[in-house]
Protein backbone atom coordinates (compact mmCIF):
# COMPACT_ATOMS: atom_id res chain seq x y z
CA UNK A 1 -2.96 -54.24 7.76
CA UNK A 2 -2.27 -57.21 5.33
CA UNK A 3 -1.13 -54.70 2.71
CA UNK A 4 1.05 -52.96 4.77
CA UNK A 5 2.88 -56.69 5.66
CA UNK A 6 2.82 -57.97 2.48
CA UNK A 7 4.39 -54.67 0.96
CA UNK A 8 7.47 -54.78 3.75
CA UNK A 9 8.24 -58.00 2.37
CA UNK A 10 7.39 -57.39 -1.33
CA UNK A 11 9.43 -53.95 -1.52
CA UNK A 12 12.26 -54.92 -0.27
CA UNK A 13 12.84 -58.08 -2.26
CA UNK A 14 12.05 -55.99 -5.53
CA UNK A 15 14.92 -53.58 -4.58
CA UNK A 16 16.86 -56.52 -3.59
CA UNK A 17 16.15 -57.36 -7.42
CA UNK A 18 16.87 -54.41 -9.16
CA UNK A 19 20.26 -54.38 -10.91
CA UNK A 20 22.52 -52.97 -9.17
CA UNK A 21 21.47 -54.35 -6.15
CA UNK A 22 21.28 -52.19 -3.12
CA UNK A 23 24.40 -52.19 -0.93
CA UNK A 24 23.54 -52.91 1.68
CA UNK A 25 20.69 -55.21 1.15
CA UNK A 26 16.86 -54.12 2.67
CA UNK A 27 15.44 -56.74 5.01
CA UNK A 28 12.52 -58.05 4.27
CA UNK A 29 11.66 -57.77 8.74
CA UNK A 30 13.09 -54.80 9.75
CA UNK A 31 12.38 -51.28 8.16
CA UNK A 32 14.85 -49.10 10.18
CA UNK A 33 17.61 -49.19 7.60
CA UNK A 34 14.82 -48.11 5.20
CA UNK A 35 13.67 -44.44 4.47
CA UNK A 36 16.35 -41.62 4.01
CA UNK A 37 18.51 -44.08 5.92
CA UNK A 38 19.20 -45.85 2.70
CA UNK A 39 20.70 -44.94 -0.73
CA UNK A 40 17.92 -46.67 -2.76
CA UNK A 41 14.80 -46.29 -0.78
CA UNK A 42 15.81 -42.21 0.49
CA UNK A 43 15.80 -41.57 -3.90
CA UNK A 44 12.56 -43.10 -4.39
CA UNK A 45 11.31 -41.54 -1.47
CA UNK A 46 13.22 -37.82 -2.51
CA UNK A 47 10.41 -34.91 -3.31
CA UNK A 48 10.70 -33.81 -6.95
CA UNK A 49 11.54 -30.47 -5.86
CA UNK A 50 14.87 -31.75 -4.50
CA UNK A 51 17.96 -33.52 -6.11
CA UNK A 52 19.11 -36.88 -4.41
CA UNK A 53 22.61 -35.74 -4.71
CA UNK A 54 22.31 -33.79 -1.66
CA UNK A 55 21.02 -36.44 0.27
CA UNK A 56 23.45 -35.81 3.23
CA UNK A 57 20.81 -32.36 3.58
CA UNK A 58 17.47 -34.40 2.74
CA UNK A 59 18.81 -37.10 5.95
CA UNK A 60 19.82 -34.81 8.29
CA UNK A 61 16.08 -33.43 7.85
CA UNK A 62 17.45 -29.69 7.21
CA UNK A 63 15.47 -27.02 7.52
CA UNK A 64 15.73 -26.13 3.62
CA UNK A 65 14.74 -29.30 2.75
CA UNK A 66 11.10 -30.34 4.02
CA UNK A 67 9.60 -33.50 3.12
CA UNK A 68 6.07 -33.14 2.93
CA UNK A 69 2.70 -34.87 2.13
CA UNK A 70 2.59 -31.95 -0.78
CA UNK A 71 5.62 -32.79 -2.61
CA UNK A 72 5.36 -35.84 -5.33
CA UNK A 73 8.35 -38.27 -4.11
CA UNK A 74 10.16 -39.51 -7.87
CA UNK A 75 8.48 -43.02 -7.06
CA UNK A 76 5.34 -42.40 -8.16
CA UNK A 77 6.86 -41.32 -11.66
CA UNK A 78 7.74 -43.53 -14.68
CA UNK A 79 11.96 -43.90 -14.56
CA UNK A 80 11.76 -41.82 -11.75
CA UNK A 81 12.12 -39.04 -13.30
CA UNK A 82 10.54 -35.67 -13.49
CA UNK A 83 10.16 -33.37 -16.06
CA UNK A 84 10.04 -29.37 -14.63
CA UNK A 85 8.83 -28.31 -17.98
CA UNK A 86 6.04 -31.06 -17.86
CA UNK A 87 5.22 -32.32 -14.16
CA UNK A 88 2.42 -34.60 -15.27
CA UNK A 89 4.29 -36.26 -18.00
CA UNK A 90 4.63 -39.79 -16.32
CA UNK A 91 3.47 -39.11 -13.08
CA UNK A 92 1.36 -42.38 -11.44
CA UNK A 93 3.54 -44.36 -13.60
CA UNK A 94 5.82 -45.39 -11.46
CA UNK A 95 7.68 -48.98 -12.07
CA UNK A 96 7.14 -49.71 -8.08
CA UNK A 97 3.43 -47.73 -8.02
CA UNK A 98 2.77 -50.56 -10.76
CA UNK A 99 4.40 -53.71 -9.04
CA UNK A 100 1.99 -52.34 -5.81
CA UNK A 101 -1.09 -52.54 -8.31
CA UNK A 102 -0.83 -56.16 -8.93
CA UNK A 103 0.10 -56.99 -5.12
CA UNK A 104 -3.09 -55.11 -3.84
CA UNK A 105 -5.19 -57.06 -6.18
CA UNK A 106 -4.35 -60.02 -5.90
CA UNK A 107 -6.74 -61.81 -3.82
CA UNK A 108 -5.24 -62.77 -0.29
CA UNK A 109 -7.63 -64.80 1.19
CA UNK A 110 -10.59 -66.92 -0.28
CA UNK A 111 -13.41 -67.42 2.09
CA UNK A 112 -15.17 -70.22 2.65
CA UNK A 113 -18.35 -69.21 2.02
CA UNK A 114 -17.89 -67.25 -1.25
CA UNK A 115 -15.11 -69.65 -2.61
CA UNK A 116 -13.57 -66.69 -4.71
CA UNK A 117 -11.90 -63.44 -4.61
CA UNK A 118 -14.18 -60.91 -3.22
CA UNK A 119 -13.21 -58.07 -5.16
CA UNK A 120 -14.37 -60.30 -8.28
CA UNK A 121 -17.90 -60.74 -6.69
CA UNK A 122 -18.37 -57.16 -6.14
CA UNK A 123 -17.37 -56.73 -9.98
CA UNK A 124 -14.84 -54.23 -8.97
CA UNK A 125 -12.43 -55.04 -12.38
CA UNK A 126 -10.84 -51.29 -12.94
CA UNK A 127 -8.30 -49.59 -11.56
CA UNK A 128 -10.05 -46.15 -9.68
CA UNK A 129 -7.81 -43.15 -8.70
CA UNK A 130 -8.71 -43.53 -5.41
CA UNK A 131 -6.99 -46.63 -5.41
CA UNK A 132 -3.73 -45.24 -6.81
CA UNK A 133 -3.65 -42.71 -4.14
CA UNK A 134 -4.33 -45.73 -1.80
CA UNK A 135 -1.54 -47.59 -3.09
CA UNK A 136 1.07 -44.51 -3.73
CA UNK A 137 0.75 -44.36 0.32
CA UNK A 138 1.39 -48.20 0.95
CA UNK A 139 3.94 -47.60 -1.61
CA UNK A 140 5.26 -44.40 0.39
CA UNK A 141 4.96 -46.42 3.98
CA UNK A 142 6.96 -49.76 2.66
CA UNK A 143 9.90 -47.70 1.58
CA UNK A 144 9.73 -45.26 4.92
CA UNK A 145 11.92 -46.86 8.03
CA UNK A 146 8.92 -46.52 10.42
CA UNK A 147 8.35 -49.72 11.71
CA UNK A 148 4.32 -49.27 12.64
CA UNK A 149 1.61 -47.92 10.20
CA UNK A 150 0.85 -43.83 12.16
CA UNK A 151 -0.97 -41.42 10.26
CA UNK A 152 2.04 -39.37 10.92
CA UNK A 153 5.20 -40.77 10.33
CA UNK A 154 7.54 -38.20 12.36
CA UNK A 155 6.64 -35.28 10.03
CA UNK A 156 4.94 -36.58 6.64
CA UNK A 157 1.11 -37.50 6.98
CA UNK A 158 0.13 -40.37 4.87
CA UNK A 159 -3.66 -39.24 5.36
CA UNK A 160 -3.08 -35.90 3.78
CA UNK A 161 -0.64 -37.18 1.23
CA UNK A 162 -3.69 -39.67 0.27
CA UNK A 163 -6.08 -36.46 0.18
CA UNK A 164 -3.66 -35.07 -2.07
CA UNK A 165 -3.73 -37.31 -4.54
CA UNK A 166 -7.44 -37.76 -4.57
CA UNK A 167 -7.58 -34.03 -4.56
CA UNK A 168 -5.66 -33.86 -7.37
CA UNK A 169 -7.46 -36.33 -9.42
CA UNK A 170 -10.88 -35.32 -8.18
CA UNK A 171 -10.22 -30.97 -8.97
CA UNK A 172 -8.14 -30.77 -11.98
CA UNK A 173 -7.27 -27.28 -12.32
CA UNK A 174 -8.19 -27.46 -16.24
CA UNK A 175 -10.31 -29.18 -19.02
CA UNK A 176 -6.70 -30.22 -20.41
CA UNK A 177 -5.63 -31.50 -16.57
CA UNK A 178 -9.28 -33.33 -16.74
CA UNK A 179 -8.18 -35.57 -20.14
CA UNK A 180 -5.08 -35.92 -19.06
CA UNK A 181 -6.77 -37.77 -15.88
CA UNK A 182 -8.95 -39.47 -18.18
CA UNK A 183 -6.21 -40.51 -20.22
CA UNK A 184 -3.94 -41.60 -16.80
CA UNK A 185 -7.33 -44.01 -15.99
CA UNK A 186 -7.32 -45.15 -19.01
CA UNK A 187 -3.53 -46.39 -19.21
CA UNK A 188 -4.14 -48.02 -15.42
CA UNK A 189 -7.18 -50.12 -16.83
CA UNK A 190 -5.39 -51.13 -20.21
């Protein structure tokens, strides 16, 4: 969809941006040098759970090292980084997760009829978790070398990594998980 065309584009020229610059460069058309396939987009994309230093093992999909919709890729943290001894501190903070935010909103096309951004006529003004989860799987998909938006993308499901989010927002396991939620929302809508 227009998301998923706008973020091909958008992603790549960000990492394009970022100092140092990737070497090689991402194109902005083609996605199959994207993924594990490259240095910059296979870290962002690396499960918590794993260290990017043994990226050889990640891209030669071993069997030790399974990328699934149930493992948080380092993107969707602040810095990228993770914190064993606290796995929500920064998580959904992520610098690209952000730069996503203000792509998604922004309004793409103005109708004729309602002469304004529809999202702004339905009064929708907040940031919801739901649409975090949406945009941590655009987010996932632009930096992923498949070419075509599937459901399954060889073995990672975007649905079920988008249930897993929302499950995870929506069933905190704790009245402590719950404020930290609220508190998450609240930093998103600041």
């Amino acid at each position: 969809g227009d998301d998923s065309a706008t973020l091909k584009v958008a992603v790549a020229q960000w990492l394009n941006e970022s100092q140092p610059p990737p070497d090689p460069p991402l194109s902005t058309e083609q996605k199959n040098g994207r993924g594990f396939n490259h240095k910059i987009t296979g870290k962002l994309l690396c499960p918590t759970d794993y260290n990017w230093s043994n990226a050889d093992a990640i891209r030669e999909f071993q069997p030790n090292f399974c990328v699934t919709a149930h493992s948080w890729p380092s993107f969707l943290y602040a810095d990228g980084d993770y914190d064993p001894t606290r796995p929500a501190g920064g998580l959904f903070k992520g610098k690209y997760l952000i730069m996503v935010s203000i792509v998604v909103k922004r309004p793409k096309r103005i109708t004729r009829k309602t002469h304004c951004h529809v999202a702004r006529l339905l009064k929708m003004n907040t940031v919801q978790l739901q649409a975090i989860a949406y945009m941590a799987t655009q987010l996932r998909f632009a930096l992923s070398s498949c070419s075509l938006w599937m459901v399954v993308d060889e073995d990672f499901n975007h649905e079920e990594f988008y249930h897993n989010i929302v499950d995870y927002f929506e069933l905190p396991i704790s009245p402590q998980k719950a404020a930290e939620l609220n508190d998450l929302l609240m930093w998103w809508n600041q």
